[in-house]
Every structure is written in structure tokens, then in C-alpha cells.
Protein backbone atom coordinates (compact mmCIF):
# COMPACT_ATOMS: atom_id res chain seq x y z
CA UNK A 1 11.19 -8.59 12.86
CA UNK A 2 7.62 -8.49 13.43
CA UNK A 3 5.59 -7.27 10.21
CA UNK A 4 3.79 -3.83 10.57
CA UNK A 5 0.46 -3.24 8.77
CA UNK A 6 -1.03 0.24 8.42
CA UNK A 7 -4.86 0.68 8.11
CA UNK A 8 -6.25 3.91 6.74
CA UNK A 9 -9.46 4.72 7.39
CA UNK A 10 -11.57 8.02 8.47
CA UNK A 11 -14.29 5.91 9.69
CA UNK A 12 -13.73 4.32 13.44
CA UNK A 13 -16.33 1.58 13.20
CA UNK A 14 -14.13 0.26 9.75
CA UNK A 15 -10.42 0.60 11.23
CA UNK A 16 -12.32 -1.39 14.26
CA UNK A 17 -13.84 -4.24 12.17
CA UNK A 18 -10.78 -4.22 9.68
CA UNK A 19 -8.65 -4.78 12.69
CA UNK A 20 -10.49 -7.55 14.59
CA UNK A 21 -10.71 -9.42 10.17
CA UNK A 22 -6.81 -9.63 10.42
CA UNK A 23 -6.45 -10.16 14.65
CA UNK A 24 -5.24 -13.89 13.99
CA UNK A 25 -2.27 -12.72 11.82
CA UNK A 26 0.99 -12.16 13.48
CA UNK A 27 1.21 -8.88 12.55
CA UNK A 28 1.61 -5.19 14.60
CA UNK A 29 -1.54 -2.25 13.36
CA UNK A 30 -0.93 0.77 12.99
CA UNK A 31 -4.20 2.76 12.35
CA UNK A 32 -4.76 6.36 10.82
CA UNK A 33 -7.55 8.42 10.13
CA UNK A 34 -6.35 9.92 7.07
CA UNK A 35 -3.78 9.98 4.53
CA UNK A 36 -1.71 12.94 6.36
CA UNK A 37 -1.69 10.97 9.56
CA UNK A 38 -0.55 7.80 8.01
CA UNK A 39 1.95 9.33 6.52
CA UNK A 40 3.38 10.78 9.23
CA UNK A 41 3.35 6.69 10.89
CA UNK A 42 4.93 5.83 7.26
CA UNK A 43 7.60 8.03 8.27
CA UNK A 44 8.21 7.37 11.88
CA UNK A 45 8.04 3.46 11.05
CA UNK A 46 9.06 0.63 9.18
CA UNK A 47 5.54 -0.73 7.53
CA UNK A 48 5.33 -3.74 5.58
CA UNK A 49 2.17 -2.82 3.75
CA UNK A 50 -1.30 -0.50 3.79
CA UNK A 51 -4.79 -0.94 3.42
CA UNK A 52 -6.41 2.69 2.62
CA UNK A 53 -9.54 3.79 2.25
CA UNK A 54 -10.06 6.11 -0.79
CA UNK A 55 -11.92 8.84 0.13
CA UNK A 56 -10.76 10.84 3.35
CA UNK A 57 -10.40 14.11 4.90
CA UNK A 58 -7.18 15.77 4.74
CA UNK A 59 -5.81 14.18 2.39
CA UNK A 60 -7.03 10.60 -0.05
CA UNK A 61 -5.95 7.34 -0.39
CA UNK A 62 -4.27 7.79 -3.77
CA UNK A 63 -2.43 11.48 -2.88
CA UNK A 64 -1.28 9.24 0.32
CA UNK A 65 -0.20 6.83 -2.35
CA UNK A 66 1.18 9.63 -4.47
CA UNK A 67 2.94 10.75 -2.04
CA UNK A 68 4.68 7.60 -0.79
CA UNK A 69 6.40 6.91 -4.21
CA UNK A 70 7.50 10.31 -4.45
CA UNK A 71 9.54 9.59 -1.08
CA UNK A 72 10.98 6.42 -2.37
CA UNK A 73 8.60 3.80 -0.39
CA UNK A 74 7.49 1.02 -2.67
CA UNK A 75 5.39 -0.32 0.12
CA UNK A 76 2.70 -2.54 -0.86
CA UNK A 77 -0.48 -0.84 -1.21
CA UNK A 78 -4.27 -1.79 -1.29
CA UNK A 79 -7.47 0.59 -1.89
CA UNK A 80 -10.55 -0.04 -0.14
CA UNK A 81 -13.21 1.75 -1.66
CA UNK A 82 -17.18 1.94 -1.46
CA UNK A 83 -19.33 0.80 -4.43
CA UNK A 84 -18.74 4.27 -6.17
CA UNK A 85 -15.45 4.55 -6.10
CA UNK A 86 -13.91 1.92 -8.92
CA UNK A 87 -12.97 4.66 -11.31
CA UNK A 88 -10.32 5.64 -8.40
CA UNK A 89 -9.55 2.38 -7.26
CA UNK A 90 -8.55 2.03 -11.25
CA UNK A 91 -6.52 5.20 -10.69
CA UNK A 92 -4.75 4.22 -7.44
CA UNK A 93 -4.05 0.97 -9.43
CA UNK A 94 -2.49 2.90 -12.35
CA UNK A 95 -0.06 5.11 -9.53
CA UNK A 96 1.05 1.68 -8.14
CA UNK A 97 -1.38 0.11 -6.18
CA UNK A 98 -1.25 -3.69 -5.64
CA UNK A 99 -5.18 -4.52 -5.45
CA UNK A 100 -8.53 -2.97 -4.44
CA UNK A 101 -11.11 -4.39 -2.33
CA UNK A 102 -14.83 -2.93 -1.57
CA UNK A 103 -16.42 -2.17 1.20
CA UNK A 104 -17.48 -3.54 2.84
CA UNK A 105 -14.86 -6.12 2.79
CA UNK A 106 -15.28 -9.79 2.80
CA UNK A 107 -13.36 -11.28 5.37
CA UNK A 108 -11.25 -14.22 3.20
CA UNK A 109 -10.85 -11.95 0.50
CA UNK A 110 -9.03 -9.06 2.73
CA UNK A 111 -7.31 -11.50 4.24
CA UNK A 112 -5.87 -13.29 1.29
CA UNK A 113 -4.69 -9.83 -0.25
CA UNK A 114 -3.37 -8.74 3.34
CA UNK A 115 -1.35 -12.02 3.37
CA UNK A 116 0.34 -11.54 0.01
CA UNK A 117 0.88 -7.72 0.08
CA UNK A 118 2.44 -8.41 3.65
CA UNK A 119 4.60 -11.25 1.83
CA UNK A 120 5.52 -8.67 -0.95
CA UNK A 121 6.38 -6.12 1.98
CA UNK A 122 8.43 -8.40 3.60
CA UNK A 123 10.65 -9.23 0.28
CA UNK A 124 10.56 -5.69 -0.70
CA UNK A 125 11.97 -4.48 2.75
CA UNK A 126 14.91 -7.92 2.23
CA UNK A 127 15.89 -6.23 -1.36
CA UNK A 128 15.84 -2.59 0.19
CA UNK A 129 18.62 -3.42 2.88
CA UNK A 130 20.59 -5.58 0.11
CA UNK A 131 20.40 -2.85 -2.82
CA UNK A 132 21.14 0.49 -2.72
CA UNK A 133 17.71 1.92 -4.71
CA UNK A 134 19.57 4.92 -4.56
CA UNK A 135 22.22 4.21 -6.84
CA UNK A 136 22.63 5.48 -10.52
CA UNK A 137 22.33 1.76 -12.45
CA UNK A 138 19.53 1.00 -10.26
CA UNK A 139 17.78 4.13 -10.59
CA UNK A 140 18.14 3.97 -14.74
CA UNK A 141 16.84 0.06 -14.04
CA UNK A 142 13.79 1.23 -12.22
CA UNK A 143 13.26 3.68 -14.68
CA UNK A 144 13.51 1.92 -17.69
CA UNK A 145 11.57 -0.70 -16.20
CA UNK A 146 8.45 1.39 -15.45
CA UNK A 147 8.37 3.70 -18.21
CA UNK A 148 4.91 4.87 -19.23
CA UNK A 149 6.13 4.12 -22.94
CA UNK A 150 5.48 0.35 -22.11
CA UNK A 151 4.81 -1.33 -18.55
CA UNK A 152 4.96 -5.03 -20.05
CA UNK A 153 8.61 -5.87 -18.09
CA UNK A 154 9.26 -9.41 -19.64
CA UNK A 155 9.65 -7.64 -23.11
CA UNK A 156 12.01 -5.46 -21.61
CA UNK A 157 14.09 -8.14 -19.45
């Protein structure tokens, strides 16, 4: 199965140049224009990972974030965010992002992180058809595992 990678952005000219930065991966784009409309591809699809900007119309990178974990979709995440924006991109980390990058992006660097979080994607989507997440041991795992109360997981394993 071909990996699927969903861009966020609400500016054309950045979906555009994020899109021809990761052309040479093997990997099928979805693009969105905003949070609500990538959620609605989140939905319809199975994505590996997303790259979202932070500040949209309709609705923002981290309520698109938000949102995702509230449905159960522990897809791989990454902000992008403009030079003002690190106080969210700190935030969006906190709900469960996996990195941020600015804008604009450096090529390597976005493509490193694209790599991994479509690595993580691709083990995460693995464990999801081997476990049910949905079950009551796993769901008390999970939970215990990400309490607020203390995030450091070796001390708990």
C-alpha cells in the first residue's frame, strides 16, 4: 500500500512548493486548504501522516489536530508555522504533535521530518490492524500511559 501524505495549507503558492519539496518520495498528496477540508480527506482516506499549517480559515492546524485525536486517529502530525507562531507550534506539540517546522521550510529539513513521520505512519497504521485500540486493557494502557500526571513512559513501563 502506497503511503498517503496530507498537506494543509490555505495558501496555494505553499501547498504548490511543499508538494514539488517531497515530489521524489513515493508517496500519494492529498492537499487541503484548511483544517475542515482536511478533515473531511482524513475521513474519506487512509493517511499516513500531515503537514499543517497553523493558522487557517475555517478552522487551525491544532483544532484540526484536536479534532483528529478526539476521533481516535493517532496519525503523525507536523505544524508548519510562520516566524510568529512558536507559542502554537509549542501548543500543537503539547496536543500531540510530532515536530514543527517554519516557514518557510528548508527543503532537507521537511524532508527528513516527512520521511520519519511517514515511517511512524506506516508502523502506526501495522499496530492499528493488529490491535484492537478499542478494547478495554488497551484503552486503560493508553490512558495510563499518557496521563497528564506524568508523560515520562519509561518510568511507567
Amino acid at each position: 500500500m502506497q503511503d498517503c501524505l496530507l498537506i494543509v495549507d490555505d495558501e496555494a503558492v505553499t501547498r504548490t512548493v511543499l508538494c514539488e519539496y517531497l515530489r521524489g518520495l513515493d508517496v500519494q498528496i492529498f492537499v487541503a486548504h484548511d483544517g475542515a477540508e482536511a478533515l473531511e480527506i482524513v475521513k474519506k482516506n487512509k493517511i499516513t501522516a500531515v503537514l499543517s499549517d497553523i493558522s487557517m480559515p475555517k478552522m487551525k492546524g491544532t483544532e484540526l489536530l484536536q479534532q483528529m485525536r478526539s476521533l481516535g486517529y493517532l496519525t503523525p502530525f507536523v505544524i508548519l508555522t510562520a516566524f510568529g507562531d512558536k507559542r502554537t507550534a509549542l501548543e500543537a506539540l503539547r496536543l500531540g504533535a510530532f515536530d514543527f517546522i517554519g516557514k518557510p521550510p528548508e527543503r532537507e529539513r521537511l524532508i527528513s521530518v516527512t520521511r520519519k513521520i511517514l515511517e511512524l505512519g506506516r508502523e502506526i497504521i501495522f499496530w492499528e490492524n493488529k490491535v484492537d485500540f478499542q478494547s478495554e486493557n488497551v484503552q486503560h494502557m493508553i490512558t495510563t500511559l499518557t496521563s497528564e500526571e506524568d508523560l515520562d513512559f519509561k518510568k511507567k513501563l
